[in-house]
Protein backbone atom coordinates (compact mmCIF):
# COMPACT_ATOMS: atom_id res chain seq x y z
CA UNK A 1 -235.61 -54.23 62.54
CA UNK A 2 -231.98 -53.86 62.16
CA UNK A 3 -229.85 -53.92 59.04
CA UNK A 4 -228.36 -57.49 58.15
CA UNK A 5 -224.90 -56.21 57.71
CA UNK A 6 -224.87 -53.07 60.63
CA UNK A 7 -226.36 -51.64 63.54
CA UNK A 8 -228.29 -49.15 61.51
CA UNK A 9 -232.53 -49.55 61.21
CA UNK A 10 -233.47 -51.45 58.17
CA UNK A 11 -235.17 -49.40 55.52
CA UNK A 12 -236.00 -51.96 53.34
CA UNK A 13 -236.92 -55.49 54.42
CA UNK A 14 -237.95 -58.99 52.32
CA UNK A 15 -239.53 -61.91 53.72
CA UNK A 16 -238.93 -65.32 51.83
CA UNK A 17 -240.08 -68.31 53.05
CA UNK A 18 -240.59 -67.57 57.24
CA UNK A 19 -237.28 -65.31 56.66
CA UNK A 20 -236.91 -62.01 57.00
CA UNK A 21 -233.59 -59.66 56.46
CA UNK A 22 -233.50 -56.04 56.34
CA UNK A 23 -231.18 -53.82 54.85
CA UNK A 24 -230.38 -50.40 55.45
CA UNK A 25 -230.10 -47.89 52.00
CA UNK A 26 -226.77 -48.05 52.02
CA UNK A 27 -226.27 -51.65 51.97
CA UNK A 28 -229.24 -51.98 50.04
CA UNK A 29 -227.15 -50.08 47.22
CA UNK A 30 -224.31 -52.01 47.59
CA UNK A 31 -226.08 -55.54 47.02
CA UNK A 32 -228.23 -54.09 43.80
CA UNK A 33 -224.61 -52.76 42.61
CA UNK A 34 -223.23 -56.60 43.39
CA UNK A 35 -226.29 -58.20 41.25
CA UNK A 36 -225.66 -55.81 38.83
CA UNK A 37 -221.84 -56.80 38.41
CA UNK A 38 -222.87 -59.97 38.06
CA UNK A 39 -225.50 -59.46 35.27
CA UNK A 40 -228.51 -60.62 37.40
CA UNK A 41 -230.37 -57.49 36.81
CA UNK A 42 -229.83 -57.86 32.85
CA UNK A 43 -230.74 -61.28 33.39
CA UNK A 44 -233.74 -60.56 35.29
CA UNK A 45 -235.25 -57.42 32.92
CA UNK A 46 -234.79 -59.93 29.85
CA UNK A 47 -237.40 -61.97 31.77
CA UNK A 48 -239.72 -59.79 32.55
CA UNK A 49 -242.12 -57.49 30.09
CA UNK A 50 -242.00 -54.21 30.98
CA UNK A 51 -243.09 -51.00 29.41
CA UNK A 52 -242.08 -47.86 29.53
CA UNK A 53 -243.62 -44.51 29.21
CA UNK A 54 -241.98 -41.64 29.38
């Protein structure tokens, strides 16, 4: 499978609904950077219970 955005092999790919898309790492990067701009990470952590050990 190809990246969405270039020519390069996906390295990561999601299925939603019949869909796939794959995404290469750098791309990949770019769109977690994008949703983290917008505050949908934040967003998302709030909603989910997580715990860490370190």
């Amino acid at each position: 499978m190809q990246c969405h955005y270039c020519d390069h092999p996906a390295d990561i790919a999601v299925e939603r609904g019949g869909v796939k898309v794959g995404l290469c790492t750098t791309h990949f990067r770019e769109r977690l950077d994008e949703l983290q701009e917008d505050g949908w990470l934040d967003e998302l952590q709030g909603e989910l219970e997580t715990d860490r050990f370190d």
